[in-house]
Protein backbone atom coordinates (compact mmCIF):
# COMPACT_ATOMS: atom_id res chain seq x y z
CA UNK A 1 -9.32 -14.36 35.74
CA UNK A 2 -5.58 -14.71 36.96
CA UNK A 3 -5.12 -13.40 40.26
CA UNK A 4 -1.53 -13.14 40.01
CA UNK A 5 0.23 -10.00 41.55
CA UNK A 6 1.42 -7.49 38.91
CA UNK A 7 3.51 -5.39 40.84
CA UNK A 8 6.06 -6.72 43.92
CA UNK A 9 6.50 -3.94 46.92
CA UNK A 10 9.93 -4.03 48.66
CA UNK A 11 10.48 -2.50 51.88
CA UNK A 12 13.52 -1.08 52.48
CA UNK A 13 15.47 -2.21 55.18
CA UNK A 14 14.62 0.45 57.56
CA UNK A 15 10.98 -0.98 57.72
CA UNK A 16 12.57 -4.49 59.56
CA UNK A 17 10.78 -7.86 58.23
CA UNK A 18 7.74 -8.04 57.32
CA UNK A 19 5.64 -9.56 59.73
CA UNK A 20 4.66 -12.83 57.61
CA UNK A 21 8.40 -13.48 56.50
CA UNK A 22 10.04 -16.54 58.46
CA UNK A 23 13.69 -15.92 59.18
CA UNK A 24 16.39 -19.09 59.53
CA UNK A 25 17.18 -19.57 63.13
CA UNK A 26 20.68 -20.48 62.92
CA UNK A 27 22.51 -19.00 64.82
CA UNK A 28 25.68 -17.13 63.41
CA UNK A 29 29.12 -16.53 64.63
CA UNK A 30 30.82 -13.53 65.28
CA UNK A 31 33.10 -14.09 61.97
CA UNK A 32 30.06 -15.23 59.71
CA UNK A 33 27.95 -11.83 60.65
CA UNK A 34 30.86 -10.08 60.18
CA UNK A 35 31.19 -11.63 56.81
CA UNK A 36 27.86 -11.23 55.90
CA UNK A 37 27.38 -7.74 56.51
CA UNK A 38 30.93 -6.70 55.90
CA UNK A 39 31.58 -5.13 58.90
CA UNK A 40 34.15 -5.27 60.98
CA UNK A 41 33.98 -7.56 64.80
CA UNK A 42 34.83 -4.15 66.68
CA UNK A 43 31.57 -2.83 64.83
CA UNK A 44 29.61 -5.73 65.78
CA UNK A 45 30.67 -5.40 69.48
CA UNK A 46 29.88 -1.67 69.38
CA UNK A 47 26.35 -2.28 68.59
CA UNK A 48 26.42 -4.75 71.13
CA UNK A 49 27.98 -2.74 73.59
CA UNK A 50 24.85 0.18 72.55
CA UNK A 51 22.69 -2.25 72.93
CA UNK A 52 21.16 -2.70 69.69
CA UNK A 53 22.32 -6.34 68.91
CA UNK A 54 22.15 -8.87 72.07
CA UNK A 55 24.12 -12.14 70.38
CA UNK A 56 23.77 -15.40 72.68
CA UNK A 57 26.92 -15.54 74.70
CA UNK A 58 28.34 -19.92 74.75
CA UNK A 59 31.40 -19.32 76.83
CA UNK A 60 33.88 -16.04 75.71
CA UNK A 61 31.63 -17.07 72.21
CA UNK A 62 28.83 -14.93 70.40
CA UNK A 63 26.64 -16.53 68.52
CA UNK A 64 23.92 -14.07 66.18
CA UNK A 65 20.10 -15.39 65.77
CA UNK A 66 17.57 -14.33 63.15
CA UNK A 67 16.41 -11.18 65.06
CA UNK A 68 20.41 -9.84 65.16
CA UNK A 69 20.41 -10.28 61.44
CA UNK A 70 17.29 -8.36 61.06
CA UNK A 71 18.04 -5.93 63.28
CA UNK A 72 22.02 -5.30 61.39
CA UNK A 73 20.24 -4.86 58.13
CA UNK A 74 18.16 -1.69 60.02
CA UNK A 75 21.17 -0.71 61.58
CA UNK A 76 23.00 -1.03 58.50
CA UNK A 77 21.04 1.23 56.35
CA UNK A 78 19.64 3.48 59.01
CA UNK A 79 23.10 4.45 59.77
CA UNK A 80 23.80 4.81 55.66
CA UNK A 81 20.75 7.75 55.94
CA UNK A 82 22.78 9.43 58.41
CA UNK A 83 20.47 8.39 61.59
CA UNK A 84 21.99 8.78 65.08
CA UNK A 85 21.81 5.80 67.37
CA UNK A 86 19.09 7.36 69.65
CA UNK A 87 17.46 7.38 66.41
CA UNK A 88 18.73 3.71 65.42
CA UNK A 89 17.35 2.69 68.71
CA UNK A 90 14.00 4.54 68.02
CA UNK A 91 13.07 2.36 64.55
CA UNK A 92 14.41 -0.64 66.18
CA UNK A 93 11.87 -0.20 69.13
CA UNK A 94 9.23 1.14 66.68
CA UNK A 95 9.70 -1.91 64.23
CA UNK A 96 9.63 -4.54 66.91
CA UNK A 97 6.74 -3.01 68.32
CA UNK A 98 3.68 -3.62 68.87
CA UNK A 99 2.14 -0.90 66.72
CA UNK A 100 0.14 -1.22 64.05
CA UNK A 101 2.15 -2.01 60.92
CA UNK A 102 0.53 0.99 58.60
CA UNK A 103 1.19 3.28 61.69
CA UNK A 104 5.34 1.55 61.63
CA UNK A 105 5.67 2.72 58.28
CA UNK A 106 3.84 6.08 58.51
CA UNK A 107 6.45 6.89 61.81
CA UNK A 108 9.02 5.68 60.07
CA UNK A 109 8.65 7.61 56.71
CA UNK A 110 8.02 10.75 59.32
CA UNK A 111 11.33 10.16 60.23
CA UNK A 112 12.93 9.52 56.80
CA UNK A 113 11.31 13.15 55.55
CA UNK A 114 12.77 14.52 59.12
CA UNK A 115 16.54 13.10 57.84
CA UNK A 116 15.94 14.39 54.33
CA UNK A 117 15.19 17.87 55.59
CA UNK A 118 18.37 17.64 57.39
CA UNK A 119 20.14 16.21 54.33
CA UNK A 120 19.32 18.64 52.10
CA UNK A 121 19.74 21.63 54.93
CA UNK A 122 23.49 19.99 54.94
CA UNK A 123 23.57 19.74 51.12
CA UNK A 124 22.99 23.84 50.49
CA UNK A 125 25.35 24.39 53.07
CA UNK A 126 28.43 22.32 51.66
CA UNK A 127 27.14 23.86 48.03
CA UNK A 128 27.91 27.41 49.76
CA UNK A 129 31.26 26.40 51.21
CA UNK A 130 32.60 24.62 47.92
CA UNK A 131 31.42 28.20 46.25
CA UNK A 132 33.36 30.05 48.86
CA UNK A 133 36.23 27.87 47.92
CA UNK A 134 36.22 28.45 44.53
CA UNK A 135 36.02 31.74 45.00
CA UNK A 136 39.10 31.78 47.12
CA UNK A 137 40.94 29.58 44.29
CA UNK A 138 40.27 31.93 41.99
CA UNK A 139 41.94 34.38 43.34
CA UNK A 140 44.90 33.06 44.10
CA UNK A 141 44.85 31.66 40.50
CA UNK A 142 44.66 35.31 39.23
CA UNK A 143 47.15 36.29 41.98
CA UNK A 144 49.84 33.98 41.18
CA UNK A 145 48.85 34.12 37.37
């Protein structure tokens, strides 16, 4: 029988690398991560300045390793979600842990259904205010008609 795997499992971003993947360890430059992840150098120095990426330093030169990488592509999408950077700083901590990997992901989708709540919360609230503002429109449509 064919033990071949029928169905692939991606984990989002937010999860970090999985523990058996091997990452390149060259190092990138300020202007290549900023390339890569389309972001802008300020950005980059922001997150260094938070404290979430710590680039090696050659002179008045950063230079980005393997962990930096993985750690932008949490950043990244965390921050696309709508996480704060307390929260940013949380996953980071929890992903680079050293916590069981189930518990990692059961934490982390905690967190994800904790954002979604908040999402949606957001989402009924912006649904009242555009219906407020139609409302208003509509008046002034039949006012000025």
């Amino acid at each position: 029988m064919n033990n071949v795997a029928t169905k692939m499992v991606v984990l989002p971003d937010i999860a970090g690398p999985a523990k058996d993947v091997v990452l390149d360890d060259r190092s990138l430059a300020i202007s290549e991560m900023s390339e890569l992840f389309d972001v802008t150098l300020r950005t980059l120095r922001f997150y260094e300045e938070k404290g979430l990426l710590n680039p090696v330093r050659k002179g008045a030169r950063r230079f980005y390793g393997s962990r930096d990488v993985s750690r932008m592509r949490v950043i990244l999408q965390a921050k696309k979600i709508g996480l704060t950077l307390a929260e940013i700083r949380r996953v980071i901590k929890l992903v680079e842990g050293n916590t069981d990997r189930t518990e990692q992901l059961k934490e982390l989708q905690e967190l994800c259904k904790g954002q979604q709540e908040i999402l949606a919360e957001q989402r009924q609230m912006l649904e009242e205010q555009i219906s407020e503002v139609d409302e208003i429109l509509s008046v002034f449509d039949e006012v000025l008609a």
